[in-house]
Protein backbone atom coordinates (compact mmCIF):
# COMPACT_ATOMS: atom_id res chain seq x y z
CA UNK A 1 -9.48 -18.42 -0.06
CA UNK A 2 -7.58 -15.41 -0.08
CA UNK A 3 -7.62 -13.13 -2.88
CA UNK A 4 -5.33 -10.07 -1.37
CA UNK A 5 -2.74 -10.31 1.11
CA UNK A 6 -0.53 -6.83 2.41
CA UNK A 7 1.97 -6.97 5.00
CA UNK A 8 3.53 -4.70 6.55
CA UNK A 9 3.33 -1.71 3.58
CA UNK A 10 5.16 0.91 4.06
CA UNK A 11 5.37 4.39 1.64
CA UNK A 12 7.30 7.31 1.71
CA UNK A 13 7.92 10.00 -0.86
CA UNK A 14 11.67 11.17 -0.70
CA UNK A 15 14.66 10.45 0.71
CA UNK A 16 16.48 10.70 3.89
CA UNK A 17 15.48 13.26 6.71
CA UNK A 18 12.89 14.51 4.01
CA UNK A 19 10.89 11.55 3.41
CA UNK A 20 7.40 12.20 4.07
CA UNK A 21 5.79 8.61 4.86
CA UNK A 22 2.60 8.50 3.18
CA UNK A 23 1.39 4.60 4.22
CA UNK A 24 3.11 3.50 7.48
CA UNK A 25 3.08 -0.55 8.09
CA UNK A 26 -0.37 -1.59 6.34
CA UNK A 27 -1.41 -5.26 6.89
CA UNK A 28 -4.76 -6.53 5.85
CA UNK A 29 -6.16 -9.83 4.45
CA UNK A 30 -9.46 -9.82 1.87
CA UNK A 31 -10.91 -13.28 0.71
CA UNK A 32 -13.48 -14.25 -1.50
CA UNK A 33 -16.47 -12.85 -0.90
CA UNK A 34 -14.84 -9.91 1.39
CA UNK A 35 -14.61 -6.26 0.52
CA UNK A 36 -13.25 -3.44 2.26
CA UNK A 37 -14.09 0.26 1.75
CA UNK A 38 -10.83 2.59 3.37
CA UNK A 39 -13.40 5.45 5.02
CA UNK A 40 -10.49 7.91 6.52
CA UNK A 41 -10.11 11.63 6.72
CA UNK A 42 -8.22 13.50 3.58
CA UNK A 43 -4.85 12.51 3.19
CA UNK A 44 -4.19 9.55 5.10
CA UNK A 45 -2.72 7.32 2.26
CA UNK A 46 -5.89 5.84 0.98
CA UNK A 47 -4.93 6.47 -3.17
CA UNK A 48 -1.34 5.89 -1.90
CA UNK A 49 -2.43 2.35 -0.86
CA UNK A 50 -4.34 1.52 -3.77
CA UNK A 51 -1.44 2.42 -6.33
CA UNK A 52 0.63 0.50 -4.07
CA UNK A 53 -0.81 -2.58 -4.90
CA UNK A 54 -1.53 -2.21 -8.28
CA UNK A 55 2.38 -0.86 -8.95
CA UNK A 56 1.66 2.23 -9.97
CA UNK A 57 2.74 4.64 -7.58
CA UNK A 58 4.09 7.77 -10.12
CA UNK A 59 8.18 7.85 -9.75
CA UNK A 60 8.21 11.64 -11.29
CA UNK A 61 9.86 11.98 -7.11
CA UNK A 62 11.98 9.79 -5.57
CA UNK A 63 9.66 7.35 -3.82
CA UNK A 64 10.51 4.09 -1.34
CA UNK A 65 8.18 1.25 -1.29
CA UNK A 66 9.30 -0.64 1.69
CA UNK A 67 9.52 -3.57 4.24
CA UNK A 68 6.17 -4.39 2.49
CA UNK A 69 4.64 -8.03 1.15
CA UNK A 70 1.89 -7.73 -1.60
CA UNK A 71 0.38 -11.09 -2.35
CA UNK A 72 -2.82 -11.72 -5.11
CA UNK A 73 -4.32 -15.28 -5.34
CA UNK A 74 -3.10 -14.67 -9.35
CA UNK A 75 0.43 -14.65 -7.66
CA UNK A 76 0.45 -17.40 -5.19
């Protein structure tokens, strides 16, 4: 069963020619049973990602959650 289900996330904080993309076309899958632990370098979108999913990405900028697909087994 699948429990989380990202396609294709995509992040960026502004707008226009000074957007700064912060998560660039994310897909994974996790079912039950799976977990996954992000292990990256500083700055390479892993908080981004989480408050992605979750919907809680702060909007005190303008922000652009894009071209992305965020499925939950709670959702399906």
């Amino acid at each position: 069963m699948t429990l989380l289900e990202i396609k294709n996330l995509k992040m960026d904080f502004g707008k226009g020619a000074s957007a700064l993309r912060a998560v660039d076309g994310l897909s994974l899958i996790i079912g039950t049973g799976e977990n996954r632990l992000p292990r990256r370098r500083s700055g390479c979108g892993k908080s981004v990602t989480a408050l992605s999913i979750a919907r809680l990405v702060p909007r005190r900028r303008p922000t652009t959650l894009a071209g992305n697909s965020v499925e939950t087994a709670a959702t399906r």
